[in-house]
N, C-alpha and C. Protein backbone atom coordinates (compact mmCIF):
# COMPACT_ATOMS: atom_id res chain seq x y z
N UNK A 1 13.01 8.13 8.65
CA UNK A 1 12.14 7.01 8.40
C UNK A 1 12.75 6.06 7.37
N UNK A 2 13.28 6.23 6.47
CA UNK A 2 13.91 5.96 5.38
C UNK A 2 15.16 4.47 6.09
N UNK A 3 15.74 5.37 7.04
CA UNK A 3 16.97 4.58 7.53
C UNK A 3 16.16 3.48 8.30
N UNK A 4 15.07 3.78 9.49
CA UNK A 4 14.44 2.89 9.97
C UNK A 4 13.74 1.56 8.66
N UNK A 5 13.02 2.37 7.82
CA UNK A 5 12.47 1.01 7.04
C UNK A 5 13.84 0.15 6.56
N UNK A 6 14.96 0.83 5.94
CA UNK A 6 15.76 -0.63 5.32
C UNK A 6 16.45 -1.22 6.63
N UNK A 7 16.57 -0.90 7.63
CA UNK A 7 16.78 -1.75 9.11
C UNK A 7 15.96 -2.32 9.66
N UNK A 8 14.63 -2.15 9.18
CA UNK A 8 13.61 -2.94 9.94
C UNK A 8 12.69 -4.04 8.79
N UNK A 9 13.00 -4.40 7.75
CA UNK A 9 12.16 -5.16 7.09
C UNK A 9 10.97 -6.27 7.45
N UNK A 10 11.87 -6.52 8.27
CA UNK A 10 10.30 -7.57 8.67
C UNK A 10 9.36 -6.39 9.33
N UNK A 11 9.68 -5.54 9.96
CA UNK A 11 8.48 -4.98 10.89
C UNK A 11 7.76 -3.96 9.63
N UNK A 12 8.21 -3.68 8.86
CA UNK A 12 8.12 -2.83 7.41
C UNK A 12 6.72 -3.96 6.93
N UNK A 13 7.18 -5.02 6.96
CA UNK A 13 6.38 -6.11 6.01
C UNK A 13 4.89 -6.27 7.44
N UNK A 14 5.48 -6.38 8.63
CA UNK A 14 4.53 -6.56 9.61
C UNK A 14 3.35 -5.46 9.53
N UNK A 15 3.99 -4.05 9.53
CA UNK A 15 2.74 -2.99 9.31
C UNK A 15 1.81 -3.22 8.06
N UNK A 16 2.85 -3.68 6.90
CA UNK A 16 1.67 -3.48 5.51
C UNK A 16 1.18 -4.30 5.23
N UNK A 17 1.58 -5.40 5.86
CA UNK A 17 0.94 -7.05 5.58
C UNK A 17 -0.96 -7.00 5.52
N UNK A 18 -1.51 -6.24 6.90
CA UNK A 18 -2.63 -6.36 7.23
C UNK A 18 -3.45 -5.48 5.60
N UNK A 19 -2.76 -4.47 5.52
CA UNK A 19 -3.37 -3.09 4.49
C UNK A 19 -3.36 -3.90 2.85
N UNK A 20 -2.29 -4.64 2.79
CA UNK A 20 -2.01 -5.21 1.36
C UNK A 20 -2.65 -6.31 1.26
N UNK A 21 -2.46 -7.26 2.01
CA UNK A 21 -3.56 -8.32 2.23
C UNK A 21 -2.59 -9.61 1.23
N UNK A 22 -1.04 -9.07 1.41
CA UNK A 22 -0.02 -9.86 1.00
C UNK A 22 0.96 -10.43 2.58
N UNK A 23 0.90 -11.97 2.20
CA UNK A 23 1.75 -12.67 3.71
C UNK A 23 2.95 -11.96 4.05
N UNK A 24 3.12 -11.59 4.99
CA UNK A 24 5.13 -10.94 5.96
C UNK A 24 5.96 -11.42 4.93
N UNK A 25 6.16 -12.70 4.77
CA UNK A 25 7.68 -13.05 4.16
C UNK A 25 7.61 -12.31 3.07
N UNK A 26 6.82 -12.73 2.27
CA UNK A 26 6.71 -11.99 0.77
C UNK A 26 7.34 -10.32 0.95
N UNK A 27 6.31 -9.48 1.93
CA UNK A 27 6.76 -8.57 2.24
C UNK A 27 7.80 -7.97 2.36
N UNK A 28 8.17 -8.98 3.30
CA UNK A 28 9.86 -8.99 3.94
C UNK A 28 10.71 -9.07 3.02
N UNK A 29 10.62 -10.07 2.32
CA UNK A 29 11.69 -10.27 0.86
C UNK A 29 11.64 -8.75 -0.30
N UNK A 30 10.41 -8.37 -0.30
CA UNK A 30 10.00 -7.26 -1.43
C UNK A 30 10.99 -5.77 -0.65
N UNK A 31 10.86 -5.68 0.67
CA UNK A 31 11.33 -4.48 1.58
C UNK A 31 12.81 -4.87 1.44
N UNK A 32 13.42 -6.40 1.97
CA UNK A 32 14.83 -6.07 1.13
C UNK A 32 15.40 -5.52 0.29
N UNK A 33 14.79 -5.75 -1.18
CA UNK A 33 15.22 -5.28 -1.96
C UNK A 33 15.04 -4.42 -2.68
N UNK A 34 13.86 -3.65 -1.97
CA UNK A 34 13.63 -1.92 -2.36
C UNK A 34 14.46 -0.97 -1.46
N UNK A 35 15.14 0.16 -2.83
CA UNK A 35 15.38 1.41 -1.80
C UNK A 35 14.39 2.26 -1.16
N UNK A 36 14.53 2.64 -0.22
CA UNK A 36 14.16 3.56 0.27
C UNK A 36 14.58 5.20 0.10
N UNK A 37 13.76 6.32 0.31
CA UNK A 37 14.10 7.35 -0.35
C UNK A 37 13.66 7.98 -1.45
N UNK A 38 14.06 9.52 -1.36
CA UNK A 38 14.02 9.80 -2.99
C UNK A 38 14.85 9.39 -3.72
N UNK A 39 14.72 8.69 -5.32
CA UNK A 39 15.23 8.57 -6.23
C UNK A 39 14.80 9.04 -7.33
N UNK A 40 15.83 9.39 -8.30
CA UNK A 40 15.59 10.57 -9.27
C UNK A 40 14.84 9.62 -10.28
N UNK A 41 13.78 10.00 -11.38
CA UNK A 41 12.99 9.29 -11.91
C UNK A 41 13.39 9.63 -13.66
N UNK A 42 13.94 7.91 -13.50
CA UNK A 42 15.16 7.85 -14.91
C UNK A 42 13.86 7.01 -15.74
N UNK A 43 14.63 7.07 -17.05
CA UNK A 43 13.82 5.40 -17.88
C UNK A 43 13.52 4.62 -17.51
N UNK A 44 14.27 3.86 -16.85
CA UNK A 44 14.23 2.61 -15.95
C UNK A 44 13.32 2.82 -15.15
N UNK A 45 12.94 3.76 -14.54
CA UNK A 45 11.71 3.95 -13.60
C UNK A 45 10.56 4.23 -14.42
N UNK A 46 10.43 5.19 -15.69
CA UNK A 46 9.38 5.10 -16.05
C UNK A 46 8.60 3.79 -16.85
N UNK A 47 9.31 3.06 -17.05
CA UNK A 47 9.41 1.67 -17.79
C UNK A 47 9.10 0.87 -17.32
N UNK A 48 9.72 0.52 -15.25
CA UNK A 48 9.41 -0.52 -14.71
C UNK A 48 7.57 0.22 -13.79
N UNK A 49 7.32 1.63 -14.08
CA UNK A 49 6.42 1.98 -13.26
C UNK A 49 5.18 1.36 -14.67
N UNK A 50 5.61 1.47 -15.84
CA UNK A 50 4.80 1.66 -16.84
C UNK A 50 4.59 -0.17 -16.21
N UNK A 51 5.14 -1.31 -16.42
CA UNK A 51 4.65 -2.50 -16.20
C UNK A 51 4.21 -2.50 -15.09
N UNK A 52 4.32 -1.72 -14.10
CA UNK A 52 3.32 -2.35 -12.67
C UNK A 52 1.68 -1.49 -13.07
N UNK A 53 1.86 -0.77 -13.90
CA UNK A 53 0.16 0.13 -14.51
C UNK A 53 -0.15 -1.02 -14.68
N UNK A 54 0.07 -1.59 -15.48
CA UNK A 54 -0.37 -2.56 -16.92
C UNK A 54 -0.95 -3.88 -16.30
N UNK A 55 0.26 -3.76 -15.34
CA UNK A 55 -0.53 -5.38 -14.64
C UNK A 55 -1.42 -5.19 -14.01
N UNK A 56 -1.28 -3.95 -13.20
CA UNK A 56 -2.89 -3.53 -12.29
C UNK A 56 -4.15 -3.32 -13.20
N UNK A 57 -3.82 -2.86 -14.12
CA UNK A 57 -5.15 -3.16 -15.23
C UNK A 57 -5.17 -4.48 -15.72
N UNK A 58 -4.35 -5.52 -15.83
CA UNK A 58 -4.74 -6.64 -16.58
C UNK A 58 -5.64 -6.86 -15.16
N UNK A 59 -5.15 -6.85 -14.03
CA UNK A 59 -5.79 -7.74 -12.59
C UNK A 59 -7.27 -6.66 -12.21
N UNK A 60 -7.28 -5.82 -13.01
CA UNK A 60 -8.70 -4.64 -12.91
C UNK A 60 -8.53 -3.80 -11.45
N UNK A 61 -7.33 -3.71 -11.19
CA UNK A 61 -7.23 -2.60 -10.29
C UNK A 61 -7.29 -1.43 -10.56
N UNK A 62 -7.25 -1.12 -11.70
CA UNK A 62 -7.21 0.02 -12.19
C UNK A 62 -8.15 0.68 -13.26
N UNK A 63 -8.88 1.31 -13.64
CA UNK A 63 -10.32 1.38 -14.94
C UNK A 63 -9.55 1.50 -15.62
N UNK A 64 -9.03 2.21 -16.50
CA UNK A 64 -8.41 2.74 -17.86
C UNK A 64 -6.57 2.56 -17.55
N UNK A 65 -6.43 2.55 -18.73
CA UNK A 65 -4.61 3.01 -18.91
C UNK A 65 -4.41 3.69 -18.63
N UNK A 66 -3.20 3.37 -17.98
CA UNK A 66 -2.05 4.60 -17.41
C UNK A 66 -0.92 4.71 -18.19
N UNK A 67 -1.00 6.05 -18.79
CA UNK A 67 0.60 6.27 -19.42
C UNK A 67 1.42 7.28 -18.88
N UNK A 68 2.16 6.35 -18.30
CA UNK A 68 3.44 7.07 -17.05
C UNK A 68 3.98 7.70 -17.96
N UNK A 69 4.75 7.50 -19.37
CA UNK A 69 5.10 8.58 -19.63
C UNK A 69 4.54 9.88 -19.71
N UNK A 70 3.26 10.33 -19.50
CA UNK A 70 2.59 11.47 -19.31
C UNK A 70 2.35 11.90 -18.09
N UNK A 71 2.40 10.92 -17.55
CA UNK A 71 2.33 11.67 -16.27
C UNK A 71 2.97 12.13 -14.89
N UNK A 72 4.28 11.00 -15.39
CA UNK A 72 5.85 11.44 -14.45
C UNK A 72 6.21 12.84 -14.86
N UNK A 73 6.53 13.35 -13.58
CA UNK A 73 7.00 14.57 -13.36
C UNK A 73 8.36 14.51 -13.74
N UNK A 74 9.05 14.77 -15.01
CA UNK A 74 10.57 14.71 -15.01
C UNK A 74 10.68 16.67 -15.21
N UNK A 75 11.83 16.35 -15.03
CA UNK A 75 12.70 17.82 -15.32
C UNK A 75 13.42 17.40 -16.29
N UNK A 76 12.99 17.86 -17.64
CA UNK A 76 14.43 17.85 -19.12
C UNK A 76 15.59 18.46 -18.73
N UNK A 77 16.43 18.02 -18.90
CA UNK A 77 17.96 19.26 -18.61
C UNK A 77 18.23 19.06 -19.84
């Protein structure tokens, strides 16, 4: 599935368009430039996950704060 979504972006943007209630292109442009897959969950991820919380609470998608650092699953090595 993984290989199909980054080969298929527009049709990627076509399925979620209706569910998100965000226009195809936008979509389309956002599915470019996301990987697909597992990726291992560094700083950079907890950091950029911590600003998409924050904005979903400024826009009230969300009731209370989210603090990703508590609640990402990392493994310490």
């Amino acid at each position: 599935m993984d290989e199909w979504a980054t080969a298929q972006p527009t049709e990627v943007a076509k399925l979620l368009s209706p569910a998100l209630g965000i226009d195809v292109p936008t979509l389309e442009e956002i599915s470019r430039r996301r990987p697909y897959g597992v990726q291992p969950i560094t700083d950079e991820v907890i950091t950029y996950q911590q600003k998409v919380a924050d904005t979903f609470l400024d826009l009230k998608l969300l009731p209370k704060q989210v603090k990703i650092s508590e609640v990402a699953q990392v493994t310490k090595q």
